[in-house]
Protein backbone atom coordinates (compact mmCIF):
# COMPACT_ATOMS: atom_id res chain seq x y z
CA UNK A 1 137.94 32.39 32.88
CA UNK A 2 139.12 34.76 29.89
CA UNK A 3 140.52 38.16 31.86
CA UNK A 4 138.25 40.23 29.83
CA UNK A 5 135.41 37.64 31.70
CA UNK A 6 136.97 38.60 35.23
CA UNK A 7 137.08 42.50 34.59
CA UNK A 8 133.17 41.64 33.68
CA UNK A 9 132.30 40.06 36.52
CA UNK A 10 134.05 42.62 39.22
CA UNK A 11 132.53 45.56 37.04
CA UNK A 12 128.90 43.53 37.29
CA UNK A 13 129.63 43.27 41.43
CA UNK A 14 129.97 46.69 42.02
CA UNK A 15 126.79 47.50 39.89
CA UNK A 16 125.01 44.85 41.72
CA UNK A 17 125.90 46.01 45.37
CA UNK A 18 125.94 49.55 44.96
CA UNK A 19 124.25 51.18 42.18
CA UNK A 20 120.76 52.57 41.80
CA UNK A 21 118.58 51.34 39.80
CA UNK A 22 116.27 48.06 39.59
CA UNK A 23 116.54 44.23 37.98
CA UNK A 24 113.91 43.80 35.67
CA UNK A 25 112.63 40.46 35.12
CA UNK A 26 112.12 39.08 31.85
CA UNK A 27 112.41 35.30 32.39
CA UNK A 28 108.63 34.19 31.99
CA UNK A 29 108.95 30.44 31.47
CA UNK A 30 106.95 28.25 29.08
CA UNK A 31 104.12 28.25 31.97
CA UNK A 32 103.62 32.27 32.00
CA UNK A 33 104.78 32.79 28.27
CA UNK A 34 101.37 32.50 27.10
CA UNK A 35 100.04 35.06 30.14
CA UNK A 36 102.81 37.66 29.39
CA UNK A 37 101.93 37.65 25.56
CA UNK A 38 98.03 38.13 26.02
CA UNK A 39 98.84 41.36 27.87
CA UNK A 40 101.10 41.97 25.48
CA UNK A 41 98.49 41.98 22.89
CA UNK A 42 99.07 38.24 21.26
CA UNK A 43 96.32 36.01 21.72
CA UNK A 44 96.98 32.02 21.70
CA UNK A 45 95.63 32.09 18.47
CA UNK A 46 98.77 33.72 17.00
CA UNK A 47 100.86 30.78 17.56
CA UNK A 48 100.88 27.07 16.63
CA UNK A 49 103.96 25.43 19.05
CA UNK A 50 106.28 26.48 21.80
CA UNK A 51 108.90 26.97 19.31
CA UNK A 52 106.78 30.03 17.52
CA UNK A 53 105.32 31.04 21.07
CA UNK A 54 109.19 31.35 22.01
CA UNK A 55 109.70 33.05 19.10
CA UNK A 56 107.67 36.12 19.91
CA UNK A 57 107.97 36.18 23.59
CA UNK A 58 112.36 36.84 22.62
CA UNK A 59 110.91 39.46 19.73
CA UNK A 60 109.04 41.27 22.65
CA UNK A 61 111.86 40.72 25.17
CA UNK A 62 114.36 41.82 22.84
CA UNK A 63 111.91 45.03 21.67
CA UNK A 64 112.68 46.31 25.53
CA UNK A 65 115.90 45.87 25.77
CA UNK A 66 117.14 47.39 22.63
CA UNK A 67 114.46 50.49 23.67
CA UNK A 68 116.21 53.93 24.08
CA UNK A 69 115.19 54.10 28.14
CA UNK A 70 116.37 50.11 29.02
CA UNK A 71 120.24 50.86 29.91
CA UNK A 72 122.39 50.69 33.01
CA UNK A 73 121.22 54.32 34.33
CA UNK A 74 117.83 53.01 36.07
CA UNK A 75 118.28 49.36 35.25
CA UNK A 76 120.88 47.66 37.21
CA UNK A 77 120.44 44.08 36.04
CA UNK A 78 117.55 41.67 33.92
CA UNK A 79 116.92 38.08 34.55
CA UNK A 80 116.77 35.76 31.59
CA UNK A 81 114.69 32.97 30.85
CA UNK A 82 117.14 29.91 29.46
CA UNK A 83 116.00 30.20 25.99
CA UNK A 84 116.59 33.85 26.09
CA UNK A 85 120.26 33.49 27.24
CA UNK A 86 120.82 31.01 24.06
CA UNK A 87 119.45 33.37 21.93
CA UNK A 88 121.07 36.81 20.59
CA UNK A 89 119.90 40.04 19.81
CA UNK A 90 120.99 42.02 16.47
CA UNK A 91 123.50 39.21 16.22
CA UNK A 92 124.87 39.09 19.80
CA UNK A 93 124.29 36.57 22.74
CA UNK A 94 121.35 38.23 24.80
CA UNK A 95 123.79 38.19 27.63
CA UNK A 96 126.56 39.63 25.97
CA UNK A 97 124.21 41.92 24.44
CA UNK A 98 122.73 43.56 28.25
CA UNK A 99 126.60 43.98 29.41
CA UNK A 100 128.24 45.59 26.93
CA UNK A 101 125.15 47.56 24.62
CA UNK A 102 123.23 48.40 27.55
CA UNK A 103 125.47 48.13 30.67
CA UNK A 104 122.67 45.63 32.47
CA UNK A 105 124.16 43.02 34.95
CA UNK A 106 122.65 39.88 33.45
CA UNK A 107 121.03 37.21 35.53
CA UNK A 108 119.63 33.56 34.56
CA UNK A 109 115.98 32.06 36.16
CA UNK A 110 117.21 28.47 36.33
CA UNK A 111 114.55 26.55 37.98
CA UNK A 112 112.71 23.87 36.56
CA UNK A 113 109.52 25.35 37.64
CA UNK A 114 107.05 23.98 40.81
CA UNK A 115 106.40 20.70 42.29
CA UNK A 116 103.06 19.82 44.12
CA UNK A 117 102.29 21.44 47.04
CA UNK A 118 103.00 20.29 50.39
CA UNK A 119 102.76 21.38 54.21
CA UNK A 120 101.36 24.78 52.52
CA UNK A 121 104.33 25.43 50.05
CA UNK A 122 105.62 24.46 46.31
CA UNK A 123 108.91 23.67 46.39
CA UNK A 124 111.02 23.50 43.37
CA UNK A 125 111.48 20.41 41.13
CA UNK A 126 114.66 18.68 40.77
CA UNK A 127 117.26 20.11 38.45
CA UNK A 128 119.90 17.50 37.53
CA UNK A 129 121.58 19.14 34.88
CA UNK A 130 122.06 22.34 37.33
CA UNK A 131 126.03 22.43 36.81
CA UNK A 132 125.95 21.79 33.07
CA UNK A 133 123.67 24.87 32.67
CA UNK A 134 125.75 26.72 35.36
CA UNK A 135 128.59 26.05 33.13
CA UNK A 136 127.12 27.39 30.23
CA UNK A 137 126.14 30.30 32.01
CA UNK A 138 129.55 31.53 33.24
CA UNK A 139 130.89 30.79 29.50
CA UNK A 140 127.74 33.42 27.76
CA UNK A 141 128.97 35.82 30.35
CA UNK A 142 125.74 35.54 32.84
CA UNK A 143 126.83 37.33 36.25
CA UNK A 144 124.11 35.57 38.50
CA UNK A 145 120.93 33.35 38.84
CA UNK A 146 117.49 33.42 39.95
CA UNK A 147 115.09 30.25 41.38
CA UNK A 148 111.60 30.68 42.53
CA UNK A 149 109.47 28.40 45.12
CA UNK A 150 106.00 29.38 46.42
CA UNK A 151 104.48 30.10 49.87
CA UNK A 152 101.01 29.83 50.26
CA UNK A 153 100.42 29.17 53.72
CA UNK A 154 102.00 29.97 57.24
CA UNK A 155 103.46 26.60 57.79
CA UNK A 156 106.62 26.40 59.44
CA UNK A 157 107.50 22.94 58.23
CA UNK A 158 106.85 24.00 54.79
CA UNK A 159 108.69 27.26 55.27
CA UNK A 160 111.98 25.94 56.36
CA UNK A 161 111.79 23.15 53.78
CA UNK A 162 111.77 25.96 50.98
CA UNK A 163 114.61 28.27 52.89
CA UNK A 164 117.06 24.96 53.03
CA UNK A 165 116.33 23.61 50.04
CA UNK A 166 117.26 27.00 48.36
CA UNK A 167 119.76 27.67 50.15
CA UNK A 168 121.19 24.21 49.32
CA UNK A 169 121.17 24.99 45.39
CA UNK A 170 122.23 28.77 46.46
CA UNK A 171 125.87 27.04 47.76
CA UNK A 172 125.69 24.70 44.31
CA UNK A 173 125.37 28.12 42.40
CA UNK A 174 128.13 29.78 44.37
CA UNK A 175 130.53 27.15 43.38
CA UNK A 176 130.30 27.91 39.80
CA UNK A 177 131.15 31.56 40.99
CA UNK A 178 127.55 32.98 40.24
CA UNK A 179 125.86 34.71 42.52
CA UNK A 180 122.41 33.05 43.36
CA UNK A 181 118.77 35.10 43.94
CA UNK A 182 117.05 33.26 46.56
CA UNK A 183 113.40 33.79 45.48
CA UNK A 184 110.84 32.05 48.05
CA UNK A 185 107.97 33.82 47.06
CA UNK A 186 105.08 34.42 49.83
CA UNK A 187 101.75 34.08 48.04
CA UNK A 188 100.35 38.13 48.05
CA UNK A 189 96.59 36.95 48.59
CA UNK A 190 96.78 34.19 51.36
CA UNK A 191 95.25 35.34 54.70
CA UNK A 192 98.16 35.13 56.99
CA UNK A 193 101.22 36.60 54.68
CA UNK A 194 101.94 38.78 57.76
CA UNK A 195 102.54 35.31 59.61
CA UNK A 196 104.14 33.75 56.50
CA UNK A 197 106.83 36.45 56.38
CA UNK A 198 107.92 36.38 59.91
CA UNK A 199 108.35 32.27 59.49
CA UNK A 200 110.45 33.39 56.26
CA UNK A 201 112.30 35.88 58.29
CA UNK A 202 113.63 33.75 60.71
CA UNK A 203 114.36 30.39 58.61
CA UNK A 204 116.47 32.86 56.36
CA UNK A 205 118.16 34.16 59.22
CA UNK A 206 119.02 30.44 60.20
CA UNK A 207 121.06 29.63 56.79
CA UNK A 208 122.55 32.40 56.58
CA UNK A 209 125.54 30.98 58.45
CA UNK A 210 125.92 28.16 55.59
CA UNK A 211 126.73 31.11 53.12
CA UNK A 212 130.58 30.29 52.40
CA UNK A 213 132.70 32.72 53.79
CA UNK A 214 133.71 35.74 51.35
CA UNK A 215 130.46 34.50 49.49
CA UNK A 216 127.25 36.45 48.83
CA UNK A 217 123.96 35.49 48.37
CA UNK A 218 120.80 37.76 46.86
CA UNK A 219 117.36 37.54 48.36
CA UNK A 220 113.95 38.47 45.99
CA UNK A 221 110.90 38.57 48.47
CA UNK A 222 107.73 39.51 48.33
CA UNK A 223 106.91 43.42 49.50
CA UNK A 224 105.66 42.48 52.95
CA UNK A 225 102.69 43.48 54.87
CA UNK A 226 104.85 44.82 57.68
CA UNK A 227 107.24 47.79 55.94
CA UNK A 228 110.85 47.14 56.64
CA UNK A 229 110.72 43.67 58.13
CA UNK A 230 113.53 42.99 55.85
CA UNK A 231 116.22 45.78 56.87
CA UNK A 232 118.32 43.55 59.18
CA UNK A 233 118.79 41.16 56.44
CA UNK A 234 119.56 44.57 53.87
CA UNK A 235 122.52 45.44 56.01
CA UNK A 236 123.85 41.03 56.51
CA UNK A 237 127.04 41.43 54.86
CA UNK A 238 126.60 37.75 53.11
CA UNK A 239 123.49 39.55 51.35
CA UNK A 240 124.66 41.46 48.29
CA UNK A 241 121.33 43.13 47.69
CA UNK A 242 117.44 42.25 48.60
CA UNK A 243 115.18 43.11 45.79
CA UNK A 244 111.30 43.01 45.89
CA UNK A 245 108.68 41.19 43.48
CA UNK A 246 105.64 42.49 42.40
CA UNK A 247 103.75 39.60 43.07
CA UNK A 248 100.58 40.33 41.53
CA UNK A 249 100.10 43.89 42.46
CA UNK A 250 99.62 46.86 39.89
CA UNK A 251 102.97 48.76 39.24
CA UNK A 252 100.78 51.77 41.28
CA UNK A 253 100.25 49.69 44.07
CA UNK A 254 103.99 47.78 43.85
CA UNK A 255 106.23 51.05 43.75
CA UNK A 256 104.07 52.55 46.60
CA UNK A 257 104.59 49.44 48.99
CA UNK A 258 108.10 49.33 47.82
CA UNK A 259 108.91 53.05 48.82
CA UNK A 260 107.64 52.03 52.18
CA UNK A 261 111.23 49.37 52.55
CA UNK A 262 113.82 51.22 53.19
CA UNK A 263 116.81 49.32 51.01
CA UNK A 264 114.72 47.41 48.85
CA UNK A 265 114.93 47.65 44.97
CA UNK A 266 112.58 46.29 42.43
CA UNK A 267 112.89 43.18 40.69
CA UNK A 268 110.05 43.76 38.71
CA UNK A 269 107.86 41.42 36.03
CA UNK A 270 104.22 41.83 35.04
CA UNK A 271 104.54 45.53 36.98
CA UNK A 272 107.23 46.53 34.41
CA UNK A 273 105.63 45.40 31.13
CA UNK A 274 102.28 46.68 32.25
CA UNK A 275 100.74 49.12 29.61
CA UNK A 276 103.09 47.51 26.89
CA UNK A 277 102.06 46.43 23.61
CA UNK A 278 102.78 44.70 20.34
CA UNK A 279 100.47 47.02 18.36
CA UNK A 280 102.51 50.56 19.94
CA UNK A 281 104.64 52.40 17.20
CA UNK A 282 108.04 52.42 18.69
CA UNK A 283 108.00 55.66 19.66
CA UNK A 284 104.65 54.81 21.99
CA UNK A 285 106.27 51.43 23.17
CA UNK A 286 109.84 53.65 24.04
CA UNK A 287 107.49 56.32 25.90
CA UNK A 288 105.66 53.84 27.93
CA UNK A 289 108.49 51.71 28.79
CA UNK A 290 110.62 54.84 29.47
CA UNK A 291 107.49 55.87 32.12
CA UNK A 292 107.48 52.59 33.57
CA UNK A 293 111.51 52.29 34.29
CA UNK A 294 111.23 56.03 35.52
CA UNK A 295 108.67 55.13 38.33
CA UNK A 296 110.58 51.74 38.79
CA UNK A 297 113.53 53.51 39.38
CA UNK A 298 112.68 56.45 41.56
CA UNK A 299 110.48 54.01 43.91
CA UNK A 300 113.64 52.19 44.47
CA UNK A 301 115.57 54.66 45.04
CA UNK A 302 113.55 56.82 47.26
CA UNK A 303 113.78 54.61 50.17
């Protein structure tokens, strides 16, 4: 790694552990592509293959980060969906681009999405080229990762099969010197989430001992029913930061629960592009983006 690369990463760190702010996440994958752009404003109709739907989910994800209120003041990091991260903006890799334009500690979603469920959970699929893309990553300058698996029921087999097996790829990632987000996401709608978290509480609490030692992991979990359930892992040492998904919830709803968790920031999706469209002027888009990030921010950073 170039020295320019190291000063990078130890500069991306100290934004990561320790500065205000929240990650937004802009790595929709080719299953919620077509979602994101209907609320966007872009019907189906508007495309005819994944290459052109790729084409104007990057033209919308590049329209917010290039917008005025999108820098390194309220936004600490963004997570990038692969094709993003091979793509550039104005010329420059997208990852390059967040760093050094916009300050933003870029992150990578490198899951392969969901298998079937089982004992109440979705684990993630297999991902055999994990290292190549991990290499690729470091070299474009990405700081850290994301993966995502599903909860949907209070099943503690299922639960501790989703906490080792990400955990497992967490101390993959961590060999390539990226810092993983452990995402096992706790369905917001099932019946006993309340249940589901504790399960999640305690198999976490298990692996963390299997966290190399200087290492640090990241955690992205749903808010939970019960506020502050997650403060003893906010203060683990081996946990650089736990950040919150929206899960479904309005960005009303999602910043109120959130200012409930004391150390929790945002790592925001659907809540952060809500009220966004293709057919704003720029200066409407830049307003209502610049609204959004503000009530992002401050609900992370009241708590």
């Amino acid at each position: 790694m170039s020295e320019r690369l190291k000063d990078n990463v130890q500069a991306m760190a100290a934004q990561a552990e320790n500065k205000d702010g929240f990650i937004a996440a802009l790595d929709q994958s080719g299953g919620s592509t077509p979602k994101a752009l209907k609320l966007y404003g872009i019907d189906e109709g508007a495309w005819s293959s994944d290459a052109e739907m790729f084409d104007l989910i990057h033209q919308m994800r590049a329209r917010i980060i290039k917008s005025p209120a999108f820098t390194g003041d309220k936004v600490m990091g963004a997570i990038l969906f692969e094709q993003t991260m091979d793509r550039d903006i104005d010329g420059t890799p997208t990852a390059q681009y967040l760093w050094e334009k916009r300050s933003v500690v870029p992150f990578l979603k490198v899951d392969k999405g969901l298998a079937d469920e089982k004992d109440g959970v979705k684990l993630m699929k297999p991902m055999p080229n994990l290292d190549a893309l991990l290499e690729r990553a470091v070299a474009k300058g990405v700081f850290g990762t994301k993966m995502r698996s599903v909860i949907d029921a209070a099943n503690a087999d299922g639960i501790a099969a989703i906490v080792a097996q990400q955990f497992e790829v967490a101390r993959q990632i961590l060999g390539h010197g990226l810092v993983p987000i452990i995402e096992p996401e706790v369905t917001i709608s099932i019946a006993d989430k309340a249940q589901a978290e504790e399960i999640l509480l305690s198999e976490i609490r298990k692996h963390l001992d299997s966290v190399p030692a200087g290492k640090q992991v990241m955690l992205k979990l749903t808010l939970p029913t019960k506020a502050n359930l997650y403060e003893s892992l906010i203060d683990d040492p081996r946990i650089m930061r736990v950040v919150a998904l929206s899960g479904g919830y309005s960005r009303e709803e999602a910043n109120e629960k959130l200012a409930q968790n004391t150390g929790m920031i945002a790592s925001f999706s659907r809540a952060l592009t809500e009220g966004l469209s293709v057919r704003q002027s720029d200066a409407e888009f830049d307003a209502a983006l610049a609204s959004a990030i503000d009530s992002i921010f401050e609900a992370s950073r009241s708590n």
